[in-house]
Protein backbone atom coordinates (compact mmCIF):
# COMPACT_ATOMS: atom_id res chain seq x y z
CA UNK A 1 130.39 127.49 88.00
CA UNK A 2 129.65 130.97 87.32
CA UNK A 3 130.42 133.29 89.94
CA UNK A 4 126.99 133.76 92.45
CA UNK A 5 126.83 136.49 95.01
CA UNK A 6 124.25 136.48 97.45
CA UNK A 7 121.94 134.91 95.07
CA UNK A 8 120.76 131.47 95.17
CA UNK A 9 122.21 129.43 92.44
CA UNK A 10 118.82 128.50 90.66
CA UNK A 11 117.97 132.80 89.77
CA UNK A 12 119.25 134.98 87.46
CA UNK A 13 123.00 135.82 87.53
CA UNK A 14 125.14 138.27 87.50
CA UNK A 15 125.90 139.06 83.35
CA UNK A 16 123.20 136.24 82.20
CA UNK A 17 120.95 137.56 79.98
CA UNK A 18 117.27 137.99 80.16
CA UNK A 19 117.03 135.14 77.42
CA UNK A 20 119.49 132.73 78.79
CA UNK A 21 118.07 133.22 82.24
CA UNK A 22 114.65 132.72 80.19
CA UNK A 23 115.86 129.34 78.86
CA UNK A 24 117.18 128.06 81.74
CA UNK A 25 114.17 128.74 83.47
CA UNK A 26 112.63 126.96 80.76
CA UNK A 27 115.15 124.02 81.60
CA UNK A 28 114.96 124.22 85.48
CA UNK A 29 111.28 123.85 85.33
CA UNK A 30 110.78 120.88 83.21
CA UNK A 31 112.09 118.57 85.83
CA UNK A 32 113.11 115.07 85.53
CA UNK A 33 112.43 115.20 82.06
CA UNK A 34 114.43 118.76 80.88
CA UNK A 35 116.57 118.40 77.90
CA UNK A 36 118.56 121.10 75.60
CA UNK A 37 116.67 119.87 72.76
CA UNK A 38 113.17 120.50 74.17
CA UNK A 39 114.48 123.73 75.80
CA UNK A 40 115.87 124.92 71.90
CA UNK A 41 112.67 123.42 69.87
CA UNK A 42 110.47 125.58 72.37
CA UNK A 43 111.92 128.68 72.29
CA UNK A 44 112.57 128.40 68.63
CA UNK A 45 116.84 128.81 69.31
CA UNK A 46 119.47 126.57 68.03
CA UNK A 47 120.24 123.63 69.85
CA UNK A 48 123.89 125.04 69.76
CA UNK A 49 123.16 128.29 71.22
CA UNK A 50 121.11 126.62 73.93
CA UNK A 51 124.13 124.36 74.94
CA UNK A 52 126.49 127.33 75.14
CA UNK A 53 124.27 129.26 77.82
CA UNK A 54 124.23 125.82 79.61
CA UNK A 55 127.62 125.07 79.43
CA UNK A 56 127.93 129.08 80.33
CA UNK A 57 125.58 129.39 83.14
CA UNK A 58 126.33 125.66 84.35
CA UNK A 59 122.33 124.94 83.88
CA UNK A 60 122.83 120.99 85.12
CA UNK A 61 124.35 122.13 88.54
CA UNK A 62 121.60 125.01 89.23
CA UNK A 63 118.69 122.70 88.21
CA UNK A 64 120.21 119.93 90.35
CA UNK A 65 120.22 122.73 93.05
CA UNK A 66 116.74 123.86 92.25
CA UNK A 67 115.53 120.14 92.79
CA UNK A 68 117.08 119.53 96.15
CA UNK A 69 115.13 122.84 97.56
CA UNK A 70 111.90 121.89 96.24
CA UNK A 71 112.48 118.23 97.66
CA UNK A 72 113.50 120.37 100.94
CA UNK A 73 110.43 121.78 100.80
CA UNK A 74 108.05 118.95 100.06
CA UNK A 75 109.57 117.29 103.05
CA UNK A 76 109.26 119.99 105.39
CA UNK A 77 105.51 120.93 104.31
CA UNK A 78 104.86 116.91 104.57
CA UNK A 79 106.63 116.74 107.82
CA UNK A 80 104.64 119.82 108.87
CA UNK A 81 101.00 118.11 108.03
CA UNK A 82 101.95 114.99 109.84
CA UNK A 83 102.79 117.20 113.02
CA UNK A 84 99.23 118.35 112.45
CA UNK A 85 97.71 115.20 112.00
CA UNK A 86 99.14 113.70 115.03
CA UNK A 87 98.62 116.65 117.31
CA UNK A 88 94.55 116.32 115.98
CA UNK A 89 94.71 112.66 116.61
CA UNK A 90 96.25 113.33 119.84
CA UNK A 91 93.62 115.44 120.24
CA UNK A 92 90.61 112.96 119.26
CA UNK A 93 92.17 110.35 121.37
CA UNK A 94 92.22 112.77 124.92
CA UNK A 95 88.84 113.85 124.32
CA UNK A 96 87.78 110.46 124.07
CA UNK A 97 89.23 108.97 126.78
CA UNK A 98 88.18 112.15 128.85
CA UNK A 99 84.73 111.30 128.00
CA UNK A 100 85.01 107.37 128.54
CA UNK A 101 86.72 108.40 131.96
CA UNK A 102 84.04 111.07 133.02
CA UNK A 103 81.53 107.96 131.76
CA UNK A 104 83.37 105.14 133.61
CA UNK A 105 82.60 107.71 136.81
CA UNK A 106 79.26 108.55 136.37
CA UNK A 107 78.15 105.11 136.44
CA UNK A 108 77.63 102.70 138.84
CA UNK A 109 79.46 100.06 139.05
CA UNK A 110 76.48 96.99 138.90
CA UNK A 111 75.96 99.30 135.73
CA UNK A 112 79.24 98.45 133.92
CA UNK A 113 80.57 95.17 133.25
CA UNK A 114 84.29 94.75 133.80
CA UNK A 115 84.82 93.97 130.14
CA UNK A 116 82.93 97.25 129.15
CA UNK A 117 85.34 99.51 131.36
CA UNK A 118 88.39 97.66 130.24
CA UNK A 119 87.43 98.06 126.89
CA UNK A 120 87.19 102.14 127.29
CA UNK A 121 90.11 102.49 128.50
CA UNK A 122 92.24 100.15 126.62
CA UNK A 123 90.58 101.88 123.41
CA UNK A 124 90.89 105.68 124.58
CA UNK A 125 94.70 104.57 125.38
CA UNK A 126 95.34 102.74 122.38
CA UNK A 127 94.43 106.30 119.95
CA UNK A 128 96.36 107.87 122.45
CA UNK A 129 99.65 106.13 122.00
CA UNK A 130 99.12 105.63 118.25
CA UNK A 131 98.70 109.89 118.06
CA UNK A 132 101.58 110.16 119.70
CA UNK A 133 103.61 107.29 117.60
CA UNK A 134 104.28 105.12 119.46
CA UNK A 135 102.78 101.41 119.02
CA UNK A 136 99.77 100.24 120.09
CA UNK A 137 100.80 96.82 121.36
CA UNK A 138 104.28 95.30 122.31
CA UNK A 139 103.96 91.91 120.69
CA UNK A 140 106.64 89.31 122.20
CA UNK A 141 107.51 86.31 119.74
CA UNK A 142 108.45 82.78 120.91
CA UNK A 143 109.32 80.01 118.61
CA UNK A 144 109.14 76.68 119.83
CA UNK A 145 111.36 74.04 117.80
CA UNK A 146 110.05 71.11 116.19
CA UNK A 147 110.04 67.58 117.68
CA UNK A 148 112.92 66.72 115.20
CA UNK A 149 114.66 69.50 116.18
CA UNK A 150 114.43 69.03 120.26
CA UNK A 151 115.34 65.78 119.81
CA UNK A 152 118.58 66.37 117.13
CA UNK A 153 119.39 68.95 120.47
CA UNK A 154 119.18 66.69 123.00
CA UNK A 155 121.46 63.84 120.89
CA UNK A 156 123.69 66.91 120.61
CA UNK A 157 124.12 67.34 124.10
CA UNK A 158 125.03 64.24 125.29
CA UNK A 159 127.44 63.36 122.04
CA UNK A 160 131.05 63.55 124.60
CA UNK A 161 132.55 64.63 121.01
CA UNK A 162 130.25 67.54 120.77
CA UNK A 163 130.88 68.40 124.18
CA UNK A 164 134.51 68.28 124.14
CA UNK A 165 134.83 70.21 120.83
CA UNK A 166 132.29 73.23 122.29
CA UNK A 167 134.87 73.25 125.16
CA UNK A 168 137.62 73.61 123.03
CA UNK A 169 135.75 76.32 120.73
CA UNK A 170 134.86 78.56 124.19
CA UNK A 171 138.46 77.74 125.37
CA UNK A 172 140.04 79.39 122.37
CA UNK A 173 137.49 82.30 122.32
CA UNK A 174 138.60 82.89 126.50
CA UNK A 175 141.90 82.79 125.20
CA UNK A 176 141.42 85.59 122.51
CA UNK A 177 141.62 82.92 119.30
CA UNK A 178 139.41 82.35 116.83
């Protein structure tokens, strides 16, 4: 690669032209889709002379280099937004449960039914721990076999030949075997 000196790889070098740097700016900014050919029918230049300045200037490692900064900054603008977003969110979700909490004290109790309070704070909490990202709900699963399948269990476990060969197996693995 050409020799760069305090300059990021994707400028204008040190000894490149004004009209290769102007063609490979051409070529850096066209993306996914750049090509020599579109970069030499646009500027009106040989196709030949265009592949020298790339092959010159090393055009497919400084575009490849210009791509992974403007990824790095898409991510860090997008990761800057959702900060935002959650920190407004978090936001919403205090004031409301501020006001459901200043609510659930102003009012009598005959005045609110159980359900009603329950349902403020489960609700304020809820935005709360979704602003901050964390679920809303822990969800435990159980699966419960079929019939068939506590029955095949049960004919397992009283087979002596099953039993005797699971012995053996957690034998072996005690022992270090496999």
């Amino acid at each position: 690669m050409a020799e760069i000196k305090d300059r990021e790889v994707y400028g204008r070098q040190p000894g490149e032209s004004a009209q290769a740097f102007q063609a490979f700016a051409l070529y850096r900014d066209m993306g996914p889709a750049r090509s020599i050919r579109e970069v030499a029918r646009r500027l009106g230049k040989s196709k030949t002379q265009i592949d020298r300045w790339s092959v010159r200037w090393d055009w497919v490692e400084r575009a490849a280099a210009w791509d992974e900064e403007i990824d790095r900054q898409i991510r860090f603008k997008q990761l800057e937004e959702i900060k935002k977003m959650r920190e407004r969110h978090t936001e919403a979700a205090m004031l409301l449960l501020e006001k459901a909490m200043k609510r659930l004290e102003a009012t009598a109790p005959q005045d609110l039914s159980v359900q009603e309070a329950r349902l403020f704070v489960t609700e304020g909490t809820k935005l709360e721990r979704l602003s901050r990202g964390e679920p809303d709900t822990i969800v435990e699963e159980r699966r419960r076999l079929s019939k068939e399948h506590d029955d095949a269990f049960d004919q397992l476990l009283i087979n002596p030949r099953f039993l005797e060969a699971l012995q053996r197996a957690l034998g072996e693995v005690e022992k270090g075997g496999d």
